[in-house]
Protein backbone atom coordinates (compact mmCIF):
# COMPACT_ATOMS: atom_id res chain seq x y z
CA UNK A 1 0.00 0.00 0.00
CA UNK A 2 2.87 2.31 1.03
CA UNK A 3 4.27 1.28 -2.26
CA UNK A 4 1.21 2.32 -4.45
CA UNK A 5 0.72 5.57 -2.60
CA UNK A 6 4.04 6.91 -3.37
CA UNK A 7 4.11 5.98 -7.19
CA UNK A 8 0.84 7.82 -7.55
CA UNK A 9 2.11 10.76 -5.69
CA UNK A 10 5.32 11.22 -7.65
CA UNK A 11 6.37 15.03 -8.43
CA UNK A 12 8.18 15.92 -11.55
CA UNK A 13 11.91 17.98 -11.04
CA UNK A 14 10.60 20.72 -12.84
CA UNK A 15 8.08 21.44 -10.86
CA UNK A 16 10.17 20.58 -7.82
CA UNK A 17 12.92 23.48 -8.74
CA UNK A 18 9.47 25.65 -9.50
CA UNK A 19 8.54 25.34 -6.21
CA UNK A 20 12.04 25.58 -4.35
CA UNK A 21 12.82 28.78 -6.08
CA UNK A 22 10.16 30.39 -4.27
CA UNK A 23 12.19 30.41 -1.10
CA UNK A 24 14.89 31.94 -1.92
CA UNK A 25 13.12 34.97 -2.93
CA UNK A 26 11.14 34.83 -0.20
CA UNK A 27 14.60 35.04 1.97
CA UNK A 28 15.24 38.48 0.39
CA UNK A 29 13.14 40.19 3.21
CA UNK A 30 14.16 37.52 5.77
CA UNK A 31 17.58 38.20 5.01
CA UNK A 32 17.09 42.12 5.36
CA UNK A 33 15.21 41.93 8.26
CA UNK A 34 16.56 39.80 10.48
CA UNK A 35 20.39 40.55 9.30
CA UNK A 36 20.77 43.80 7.87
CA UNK A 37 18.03 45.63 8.80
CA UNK A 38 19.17 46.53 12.18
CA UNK A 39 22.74 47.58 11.45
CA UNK A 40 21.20 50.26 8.55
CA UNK A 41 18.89 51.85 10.74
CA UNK A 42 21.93 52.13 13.62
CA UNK A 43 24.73 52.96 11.37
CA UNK A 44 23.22 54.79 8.65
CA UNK A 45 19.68 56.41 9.96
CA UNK A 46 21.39 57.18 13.68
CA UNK A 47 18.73 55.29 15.34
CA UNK A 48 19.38 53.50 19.14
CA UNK A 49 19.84 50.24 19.03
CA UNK A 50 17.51 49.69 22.21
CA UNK A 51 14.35 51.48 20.57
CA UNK A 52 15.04 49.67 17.04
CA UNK A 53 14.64 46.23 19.37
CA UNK A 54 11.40 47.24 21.17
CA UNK A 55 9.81 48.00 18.10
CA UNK A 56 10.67 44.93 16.55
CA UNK A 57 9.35 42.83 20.04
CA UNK A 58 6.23 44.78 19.72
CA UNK A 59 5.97 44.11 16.04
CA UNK A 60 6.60 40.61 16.23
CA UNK A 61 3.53 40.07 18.76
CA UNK A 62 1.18 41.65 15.90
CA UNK A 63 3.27 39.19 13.49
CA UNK A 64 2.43 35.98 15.12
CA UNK A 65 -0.54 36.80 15.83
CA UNK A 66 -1.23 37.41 12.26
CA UNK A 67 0.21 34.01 11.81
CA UNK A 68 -2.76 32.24 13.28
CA UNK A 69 -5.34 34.54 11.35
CA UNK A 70 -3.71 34.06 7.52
CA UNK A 71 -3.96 29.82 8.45
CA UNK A 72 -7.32 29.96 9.01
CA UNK A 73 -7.51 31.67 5.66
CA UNK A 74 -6.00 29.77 3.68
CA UNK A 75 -7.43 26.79 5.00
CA UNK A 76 -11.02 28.23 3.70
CA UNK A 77 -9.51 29.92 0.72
CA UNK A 78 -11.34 28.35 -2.01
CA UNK A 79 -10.21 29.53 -5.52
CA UNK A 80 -9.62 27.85 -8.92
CA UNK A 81 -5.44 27.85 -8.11
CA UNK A 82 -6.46 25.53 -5.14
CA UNK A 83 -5.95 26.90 -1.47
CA UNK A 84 -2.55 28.12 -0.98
CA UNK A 85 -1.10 28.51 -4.70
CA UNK A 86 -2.63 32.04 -5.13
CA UNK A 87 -1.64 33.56 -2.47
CA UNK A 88 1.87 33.27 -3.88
CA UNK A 89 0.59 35.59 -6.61
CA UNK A 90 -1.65 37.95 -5.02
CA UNK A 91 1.32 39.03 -3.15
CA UNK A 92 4.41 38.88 -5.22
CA UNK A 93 4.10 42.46 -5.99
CA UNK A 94 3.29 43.86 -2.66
CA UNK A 95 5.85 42.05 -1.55
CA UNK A 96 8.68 43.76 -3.46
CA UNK A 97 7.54 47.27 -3.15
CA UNK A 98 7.17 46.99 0.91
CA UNK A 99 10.43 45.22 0.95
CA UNK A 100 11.87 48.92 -0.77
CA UNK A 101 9.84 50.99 1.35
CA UNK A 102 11.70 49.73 4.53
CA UNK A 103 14.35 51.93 3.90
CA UNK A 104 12.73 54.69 2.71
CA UNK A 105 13.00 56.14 6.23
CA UNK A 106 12.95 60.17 6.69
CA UNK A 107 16.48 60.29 7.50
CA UNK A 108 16.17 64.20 8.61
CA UNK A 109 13.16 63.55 10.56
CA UNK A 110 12.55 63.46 13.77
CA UNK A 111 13.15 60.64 16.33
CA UNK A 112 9.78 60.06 16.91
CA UNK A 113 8.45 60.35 13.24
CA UNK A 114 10.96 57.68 12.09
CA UNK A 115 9.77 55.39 14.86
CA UNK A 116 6.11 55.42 13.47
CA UNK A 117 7.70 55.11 9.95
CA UNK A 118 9.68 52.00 11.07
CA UNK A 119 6.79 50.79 12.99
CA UNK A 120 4.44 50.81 10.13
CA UNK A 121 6.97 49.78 7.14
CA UNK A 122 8.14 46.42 9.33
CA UNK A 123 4.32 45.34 10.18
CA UNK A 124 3.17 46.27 6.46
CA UNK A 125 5.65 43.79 5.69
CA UNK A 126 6.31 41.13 8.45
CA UNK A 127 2.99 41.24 9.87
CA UNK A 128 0.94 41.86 7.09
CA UNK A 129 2.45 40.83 3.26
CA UNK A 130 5.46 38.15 4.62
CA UNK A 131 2.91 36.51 6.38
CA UNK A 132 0.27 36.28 3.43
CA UNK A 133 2.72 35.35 1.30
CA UNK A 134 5.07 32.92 3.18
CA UNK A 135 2.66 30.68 5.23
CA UNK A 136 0.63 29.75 1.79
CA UNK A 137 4.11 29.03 0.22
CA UNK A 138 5.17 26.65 3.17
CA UNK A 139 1.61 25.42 3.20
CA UNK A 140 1.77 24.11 -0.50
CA UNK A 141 3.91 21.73 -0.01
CA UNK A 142 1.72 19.82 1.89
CA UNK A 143 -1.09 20.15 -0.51
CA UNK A 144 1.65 19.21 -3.86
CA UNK A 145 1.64 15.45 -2.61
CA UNK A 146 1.21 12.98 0.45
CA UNK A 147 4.34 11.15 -0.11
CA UNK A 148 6.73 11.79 2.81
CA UNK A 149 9.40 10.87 0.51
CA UNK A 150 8.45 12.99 -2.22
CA UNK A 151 7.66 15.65 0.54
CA UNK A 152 11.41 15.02 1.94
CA UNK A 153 12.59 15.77 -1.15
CA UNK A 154 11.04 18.75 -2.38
CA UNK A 155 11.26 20.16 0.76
CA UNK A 156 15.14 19.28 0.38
CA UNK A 157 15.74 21.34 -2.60
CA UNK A 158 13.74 24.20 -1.27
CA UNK A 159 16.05 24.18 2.08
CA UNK A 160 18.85 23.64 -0.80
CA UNK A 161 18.04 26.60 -2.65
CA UNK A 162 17.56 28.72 0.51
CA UNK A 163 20.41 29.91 1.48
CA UNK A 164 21.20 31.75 -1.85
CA UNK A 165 18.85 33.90 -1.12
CA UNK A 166 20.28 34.57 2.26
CA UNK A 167 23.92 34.57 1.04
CA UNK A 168 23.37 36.67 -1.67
CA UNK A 169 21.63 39.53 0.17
CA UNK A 170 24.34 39.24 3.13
CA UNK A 171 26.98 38.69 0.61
CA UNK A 172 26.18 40.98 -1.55
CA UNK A 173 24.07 44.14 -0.05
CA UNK A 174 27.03 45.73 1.95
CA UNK A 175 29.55 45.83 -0.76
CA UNK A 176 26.96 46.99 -3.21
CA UNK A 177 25.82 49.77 -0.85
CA UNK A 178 29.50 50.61 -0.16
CA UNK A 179 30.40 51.22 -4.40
CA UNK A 180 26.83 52.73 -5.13
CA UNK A 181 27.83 55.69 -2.12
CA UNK A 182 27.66 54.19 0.89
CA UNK A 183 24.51 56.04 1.95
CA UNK A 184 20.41 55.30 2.60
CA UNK A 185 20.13 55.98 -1.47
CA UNK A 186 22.12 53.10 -2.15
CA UNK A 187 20.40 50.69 0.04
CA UNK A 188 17.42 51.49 -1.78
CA UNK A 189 19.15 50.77 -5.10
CA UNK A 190 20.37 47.55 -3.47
CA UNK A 191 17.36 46.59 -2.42
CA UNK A 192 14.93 47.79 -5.17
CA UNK A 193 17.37 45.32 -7.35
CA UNK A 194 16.75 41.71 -4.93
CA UNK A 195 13.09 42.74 -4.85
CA UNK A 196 12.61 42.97 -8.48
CA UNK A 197 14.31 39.60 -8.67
CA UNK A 198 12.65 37.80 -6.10
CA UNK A 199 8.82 38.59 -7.60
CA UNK A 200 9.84 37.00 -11.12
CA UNK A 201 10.76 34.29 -9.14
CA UNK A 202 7.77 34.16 -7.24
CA UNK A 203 5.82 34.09 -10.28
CA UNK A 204 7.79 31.31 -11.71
CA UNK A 205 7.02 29.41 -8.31
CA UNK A 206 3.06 30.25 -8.82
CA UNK A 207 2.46 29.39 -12.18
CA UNK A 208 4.98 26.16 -12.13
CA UNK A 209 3.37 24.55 -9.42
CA UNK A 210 -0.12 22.61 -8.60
CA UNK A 211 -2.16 21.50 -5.42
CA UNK A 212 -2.95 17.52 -5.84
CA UNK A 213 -4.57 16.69 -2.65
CA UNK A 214 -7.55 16.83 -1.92
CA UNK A 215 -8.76 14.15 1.23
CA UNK A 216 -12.75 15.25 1.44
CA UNK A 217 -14.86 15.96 -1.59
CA UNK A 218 -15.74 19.78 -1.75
CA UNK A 219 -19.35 19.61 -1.98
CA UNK A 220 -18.13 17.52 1.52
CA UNK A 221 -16.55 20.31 3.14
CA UNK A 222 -17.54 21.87 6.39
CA UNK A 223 -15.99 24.81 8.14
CA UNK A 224 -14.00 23.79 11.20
CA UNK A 225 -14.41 26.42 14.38
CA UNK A 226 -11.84 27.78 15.24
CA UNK A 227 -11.87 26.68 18.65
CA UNK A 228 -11.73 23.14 17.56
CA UNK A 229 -8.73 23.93 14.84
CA UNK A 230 -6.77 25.25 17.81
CA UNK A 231 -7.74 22.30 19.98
CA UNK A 232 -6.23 19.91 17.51
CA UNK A 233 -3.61 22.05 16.95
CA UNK A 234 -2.62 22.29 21.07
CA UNK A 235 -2.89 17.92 20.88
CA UNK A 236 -0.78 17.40 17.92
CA UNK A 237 2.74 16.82 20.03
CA UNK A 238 4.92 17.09 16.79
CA UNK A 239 3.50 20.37 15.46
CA UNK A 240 4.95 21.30 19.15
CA UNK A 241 8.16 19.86 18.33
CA UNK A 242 8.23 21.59 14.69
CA UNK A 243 7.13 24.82 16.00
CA UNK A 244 10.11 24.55 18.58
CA UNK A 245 12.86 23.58 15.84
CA UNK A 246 11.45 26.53 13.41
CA UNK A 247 12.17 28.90 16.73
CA UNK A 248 15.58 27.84 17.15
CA UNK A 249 16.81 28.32 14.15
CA UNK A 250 15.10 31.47 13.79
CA UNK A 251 16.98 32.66 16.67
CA UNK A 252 19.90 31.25 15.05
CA UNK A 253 19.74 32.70 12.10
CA UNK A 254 18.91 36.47 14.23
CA UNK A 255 21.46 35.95 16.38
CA UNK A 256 24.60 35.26 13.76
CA UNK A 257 22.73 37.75 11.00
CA UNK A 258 22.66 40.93 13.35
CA UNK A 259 25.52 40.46 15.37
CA UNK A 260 28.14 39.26 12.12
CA UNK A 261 28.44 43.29 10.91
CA UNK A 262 29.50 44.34 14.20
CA UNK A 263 31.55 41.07 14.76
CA UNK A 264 33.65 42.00 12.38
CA UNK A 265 33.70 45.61 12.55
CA UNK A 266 34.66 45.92 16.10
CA UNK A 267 35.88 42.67 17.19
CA UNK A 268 38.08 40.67 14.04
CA UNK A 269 39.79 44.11 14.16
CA UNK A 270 38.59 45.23 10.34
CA UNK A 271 36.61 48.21 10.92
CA UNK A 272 37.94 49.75 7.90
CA UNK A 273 36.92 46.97 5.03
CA UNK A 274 34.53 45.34 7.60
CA UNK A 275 32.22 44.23 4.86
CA UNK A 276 34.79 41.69 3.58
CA UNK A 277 34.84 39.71 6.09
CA UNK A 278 30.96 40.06 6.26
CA UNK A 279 31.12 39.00 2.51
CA UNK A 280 33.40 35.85 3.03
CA UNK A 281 32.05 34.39 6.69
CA UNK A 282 28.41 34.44 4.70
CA UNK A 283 29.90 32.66 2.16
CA UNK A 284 31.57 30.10 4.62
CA UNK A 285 28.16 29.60 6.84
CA UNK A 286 26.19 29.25 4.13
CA UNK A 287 27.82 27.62 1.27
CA UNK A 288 28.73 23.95 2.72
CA UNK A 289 25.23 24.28 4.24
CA UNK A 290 24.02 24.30 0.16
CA UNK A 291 26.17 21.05 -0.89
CA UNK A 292 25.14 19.34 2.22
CA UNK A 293 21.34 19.60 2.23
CA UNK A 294 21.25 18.36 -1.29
CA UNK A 295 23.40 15.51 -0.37
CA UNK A 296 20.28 14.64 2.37
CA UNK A 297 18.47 12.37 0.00
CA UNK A 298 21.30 9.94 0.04
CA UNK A 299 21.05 9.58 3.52
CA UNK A 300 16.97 10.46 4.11
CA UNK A 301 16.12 6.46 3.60
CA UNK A 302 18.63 4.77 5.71
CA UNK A 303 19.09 7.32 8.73
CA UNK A 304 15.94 9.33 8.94
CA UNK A 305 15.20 13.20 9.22
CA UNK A 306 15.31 13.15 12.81
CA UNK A 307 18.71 10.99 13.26
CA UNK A 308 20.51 13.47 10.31
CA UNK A 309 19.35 16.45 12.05
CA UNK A 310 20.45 15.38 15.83
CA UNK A 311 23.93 14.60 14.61
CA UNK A 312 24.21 17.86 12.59
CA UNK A 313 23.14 19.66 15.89
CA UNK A 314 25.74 17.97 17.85
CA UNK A 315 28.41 18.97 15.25
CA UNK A 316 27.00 22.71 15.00
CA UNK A 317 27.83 22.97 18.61
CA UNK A 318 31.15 21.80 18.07
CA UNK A 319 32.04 24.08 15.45
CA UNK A 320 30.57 27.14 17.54
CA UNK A 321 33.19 25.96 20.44
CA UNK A 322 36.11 26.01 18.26
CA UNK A 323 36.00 29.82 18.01
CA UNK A 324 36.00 30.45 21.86
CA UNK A 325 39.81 29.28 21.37
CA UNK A 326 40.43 32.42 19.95
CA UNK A 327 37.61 34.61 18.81
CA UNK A 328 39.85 37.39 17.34
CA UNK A 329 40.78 34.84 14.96
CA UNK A 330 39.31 35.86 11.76
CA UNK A 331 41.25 32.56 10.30
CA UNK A 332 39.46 30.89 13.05
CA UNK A 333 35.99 32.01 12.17
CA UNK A 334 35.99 31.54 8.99
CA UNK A 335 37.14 27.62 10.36
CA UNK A 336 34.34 27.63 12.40
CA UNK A 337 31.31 29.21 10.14
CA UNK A 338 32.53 26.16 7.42
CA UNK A 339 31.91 23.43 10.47
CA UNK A 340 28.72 25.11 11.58
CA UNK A 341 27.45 25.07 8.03
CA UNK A 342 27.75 21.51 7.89
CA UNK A 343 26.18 20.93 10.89
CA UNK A 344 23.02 22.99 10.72
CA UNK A 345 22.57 21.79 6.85
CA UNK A 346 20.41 18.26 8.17
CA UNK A 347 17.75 20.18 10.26
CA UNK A 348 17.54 23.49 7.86
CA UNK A 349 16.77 20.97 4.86
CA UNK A 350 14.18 18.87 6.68
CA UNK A 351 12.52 21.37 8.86
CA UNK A 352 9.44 21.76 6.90
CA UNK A 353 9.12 18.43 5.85
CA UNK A 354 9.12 17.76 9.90
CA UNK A 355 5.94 20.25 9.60
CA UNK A 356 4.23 18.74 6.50
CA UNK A 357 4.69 15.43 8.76
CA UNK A 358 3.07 16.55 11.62
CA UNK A 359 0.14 17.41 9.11
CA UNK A 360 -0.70 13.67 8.88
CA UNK A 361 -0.15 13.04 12.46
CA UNK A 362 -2.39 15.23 13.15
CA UNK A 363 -5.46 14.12 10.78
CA UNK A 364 -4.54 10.51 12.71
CA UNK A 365 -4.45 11.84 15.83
CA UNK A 366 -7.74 14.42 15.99
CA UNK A 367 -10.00 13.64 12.78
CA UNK A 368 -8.95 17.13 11.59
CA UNK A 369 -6.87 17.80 8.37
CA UNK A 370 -5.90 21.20 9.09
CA UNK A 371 -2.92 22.16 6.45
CA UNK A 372 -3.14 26.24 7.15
CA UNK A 373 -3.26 26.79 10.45
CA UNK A 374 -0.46 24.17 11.34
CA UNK A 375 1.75 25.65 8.98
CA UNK A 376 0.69 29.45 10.39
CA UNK A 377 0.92 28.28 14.24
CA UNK A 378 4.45 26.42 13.59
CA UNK A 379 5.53 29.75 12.34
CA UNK A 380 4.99 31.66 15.26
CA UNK A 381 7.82 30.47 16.79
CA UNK A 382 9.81 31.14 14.04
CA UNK A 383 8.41 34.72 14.55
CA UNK A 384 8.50 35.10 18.00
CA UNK A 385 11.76 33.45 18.24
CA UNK A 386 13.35 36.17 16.29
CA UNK A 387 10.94 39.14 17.38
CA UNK A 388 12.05 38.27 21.42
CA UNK A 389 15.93 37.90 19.65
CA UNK A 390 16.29 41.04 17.76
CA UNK A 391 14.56 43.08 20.72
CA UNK A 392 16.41 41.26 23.63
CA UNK A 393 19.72 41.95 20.88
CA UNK A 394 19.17 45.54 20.58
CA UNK A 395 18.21 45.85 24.36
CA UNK A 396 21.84 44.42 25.36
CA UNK A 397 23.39 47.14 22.99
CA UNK A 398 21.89 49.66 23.96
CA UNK A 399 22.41 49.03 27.98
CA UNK A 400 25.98 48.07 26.68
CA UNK A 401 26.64 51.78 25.59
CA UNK A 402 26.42 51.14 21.60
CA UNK A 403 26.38 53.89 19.49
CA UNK A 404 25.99 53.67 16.25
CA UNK A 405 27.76 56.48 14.79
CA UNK A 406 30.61 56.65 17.47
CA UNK A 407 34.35 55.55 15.35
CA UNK A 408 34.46 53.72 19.14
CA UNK A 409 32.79 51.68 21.17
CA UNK A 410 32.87 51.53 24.71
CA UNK A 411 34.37 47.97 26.46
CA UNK A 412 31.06 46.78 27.79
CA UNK A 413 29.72 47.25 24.48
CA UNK A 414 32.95 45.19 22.52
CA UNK A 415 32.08 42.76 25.53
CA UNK A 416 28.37 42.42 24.70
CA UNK A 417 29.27 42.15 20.24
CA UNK A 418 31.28 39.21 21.03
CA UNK A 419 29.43 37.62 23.91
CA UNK A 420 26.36 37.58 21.77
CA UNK A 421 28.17 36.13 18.90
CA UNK A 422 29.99 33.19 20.76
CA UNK A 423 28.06 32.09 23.34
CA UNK A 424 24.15 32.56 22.31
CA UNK A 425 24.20 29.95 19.54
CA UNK A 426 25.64 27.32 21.50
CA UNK A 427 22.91 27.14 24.13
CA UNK A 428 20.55 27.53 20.76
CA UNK A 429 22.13 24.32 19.35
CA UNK A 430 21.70 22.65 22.59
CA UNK A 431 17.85 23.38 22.84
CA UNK A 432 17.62 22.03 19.47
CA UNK A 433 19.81 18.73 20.19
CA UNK A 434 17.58 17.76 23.06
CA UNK A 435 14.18 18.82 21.10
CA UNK A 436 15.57 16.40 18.24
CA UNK A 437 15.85 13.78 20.87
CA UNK A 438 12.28 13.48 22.17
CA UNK A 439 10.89 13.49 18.30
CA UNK A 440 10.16 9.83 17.30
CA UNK A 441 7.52 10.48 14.24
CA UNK A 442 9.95 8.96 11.67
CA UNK A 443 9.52 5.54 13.47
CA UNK A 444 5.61 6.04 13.77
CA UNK A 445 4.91 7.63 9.87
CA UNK A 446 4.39 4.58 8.33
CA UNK A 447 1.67 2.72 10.14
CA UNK A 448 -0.02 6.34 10.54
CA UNK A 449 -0.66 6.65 6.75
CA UNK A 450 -1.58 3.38 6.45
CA UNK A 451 -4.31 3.89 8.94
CA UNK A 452 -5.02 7.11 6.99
CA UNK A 453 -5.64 5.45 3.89
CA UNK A 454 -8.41 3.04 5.37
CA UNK A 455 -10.03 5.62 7.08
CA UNK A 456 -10.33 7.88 3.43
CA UNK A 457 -11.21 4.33 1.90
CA UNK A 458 -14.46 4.30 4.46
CA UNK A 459 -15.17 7.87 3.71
CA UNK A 460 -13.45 9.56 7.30
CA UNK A 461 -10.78 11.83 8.25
């Protein structure tokens, strides 16, 4: 039966690489946000690090919130692309142009006008058009096929294709902004560029792509209250689990983006050509982490998702500890970003396979097939994870004395760049090691579907 199941649900490459593309441009504003973001408005606008991170806190409540509200949407958006597909569409555009108007700050304005600006830009879009466009797109993988294998994979070249979008914009951004005049103009140059990019990609993604399942009839549908979606949602263990993992490496991910530029600026000792060694300890954290992930399939079969990613979190660790040998190395960090990248490659390429997963376990556990707002709710950690990061980030800058536009920085502040830096993401990977640990749904997949299937056989969920 397993057999027959996955030969029916089989998924062409095109429409694989369709699909995967869509992250990366999605990454564009993850990128900004959560790495560069921060340093601009600091460094370029003036702005304290300490208010930058309570905006972002408060922001990041509205965002997962938000979360919650565009799952149940999609789960009862009912259009001829299917349920998640069109969202991809309806907000390419808005998408790129909110991206650009991020750093369209007032720069002469006052400190309390470009607090509202920066208020309302980052909810327009985190809260409001990442979220509408970025939970349908996770969603849709789910709703492409019911294959776990054909899930792992696509969900493998996604993860696989991810990080150029990352790279690129860290790679890339501050040595772009540094030749086009090193000034707010340029960043909107730079960025106007990646969005442009990223919404042909996004259409790509849309119109490459199709929803296959389909477990009740239409004319069978039914609304599910909300109070019973959430129910499910608080007894599905995994989803729990998932939502966890997602948080971690969202926190990750904040932690290593915002801190890198003043890593290197103030602690590898290159304050003058800083952006190099931005440039080249991207490249080292993220590009093993590319070769890796789309090795996975090799080893998906024999080891499992769960066993891959528990021994790349062990090895992340590892390679975090090798810098506290010297962290004024840059030789050293480089060393270490390559071993990291190698480590974190397992759980970044199965993460939202882990998610799709927890979509069947669900159905088998509660009756309820609920696609949207397990997708949506699993995010909110990812979005509260960095939302608590960035503001509990810029809160231990500020308090440390950072100023932005000072040549230099105090000693509690140097002491607070690399603390954050060297010792956040080990207790991170630790988290995540033990989270791995308890997750046993590889084992239990299986017999689950094979329930599944004689339930839909008999006509129930």
């Amino acid at each position: 039966m397993k057999r027959e199941y996955e030969i029916k649900d089989k998924i062409s490459v095109g429409e694989k690489i369709a699909y995967a593309i869509g992250d990366p441009a999605c990454n564009v504003v993850f990128a900004l946000t959560t790495s560069l973001l921060t340093f601009f408005y600091t460094d370029y606008i003036g702005i304290s690090a300490g208010l930058i991170g309570a905006i972002m806190l408060i922001s990041r409540i509205f965002d997962g919130g938000s979360d919650v509200v565009m799952g149940l949407i999609t789960d009862r958006t009912n259009s001829k692309y299917g349920k998640a597909r069109p969202w991809i569409l309806w907000m390419c555009v808005p998408y790129g142009l909110s991206a650009v108007a991020l750093f369209l700050i007032p720069a002469g304005a006052s400190e309390m006008l470009q607090a509202v600006y920066i208020f309302v830009t980052y909810n327009i879009v985190t809260t409001v058009v990442y979220t509408a466009l970025t939970l349908p797109y996770g969603t849709l993988a789910s709703l492409m096929t019911r294959s776990q294998h054909e899930r792992a994979i696509i969900n493998v070249l996604r993860m696989g294709l991810s990080p150029f979008g990352r790279m690129t914009v860290t790679t890339l951004t501050l040595p772009m902004v540094k030749k086009l005049g090193d000034d707010q103009r340029a960043w909107v140059i730079v960025t106007s560029i990646f969005a442009a990019i990223a919404m042909v990609m996004l259409f790509i993604c849309f119109s490459c792509t199709k929803e296959r399942v389909c477990v009740v009839k239409n004319e069978d549908k039914v609304k599910i209250p909300v109070k019973d979606s959430l129910k499910a949602l608080v007894q599905n263990k995994y989803w729990a689990i998932s939502m966890a993992l997602w948080g971690m490496l969202s926190i990750y991910s904040t932690v290593i983006g915002t801190d890198l530029a003043y890593y290197c600026k103030y602690i590898l000792g290159n304050s003058d050509n800083y952006q190099s060694y931005v440039s080249a300890l991207t490249v080292a954290e993220q590009g093993p982490m590319i070769v890796v992930i789309f090795l996975l399939p090799l080893g998906l079969k024999k080891f499992g998702k769960r066993n891959l990613a528990l021994a790349g979190a062990l090895f992340t660790v590892i390679g975090q500890c090798i810098l506290l040998l010297n962290p004024y190395s840059y030789t050293l960090a480089v060393i270490s970003a390559g071993i990291k990248s190698i480590g974190q490659a397992p759980l970044f390429g199965v993460i939202f396979s882990l998610i799709a997963d927890s979509v069947e376990y669900g159905q088998w556990k509660t009756h309820l097939r609920l696609e949207g707002i397990i997708y949506s709710a699993a995010s909110v950690g990812s979005k509260v994870g960095a939302g608590l990061t960035s503001a509990i980030l810029g809160g231990i800058l500020s308090k440390a004395g950072y100023d932005g536009l000072s040549a230099v920085q105090t000693t509690s502040a140097l002491a607070a760049i690399k603390g954050i830096y060297l010792w956040i993401p080990i207790g991170v990977w630790i988290v995540t090691a033990l989270l791995l640990w308890i997750y046993k749904l590889d084992k239990e997949y299986p017999s689950i579907m094979v329930e599944l299937k004689e339930r839909e056989k008999q006509g129930r969920l």
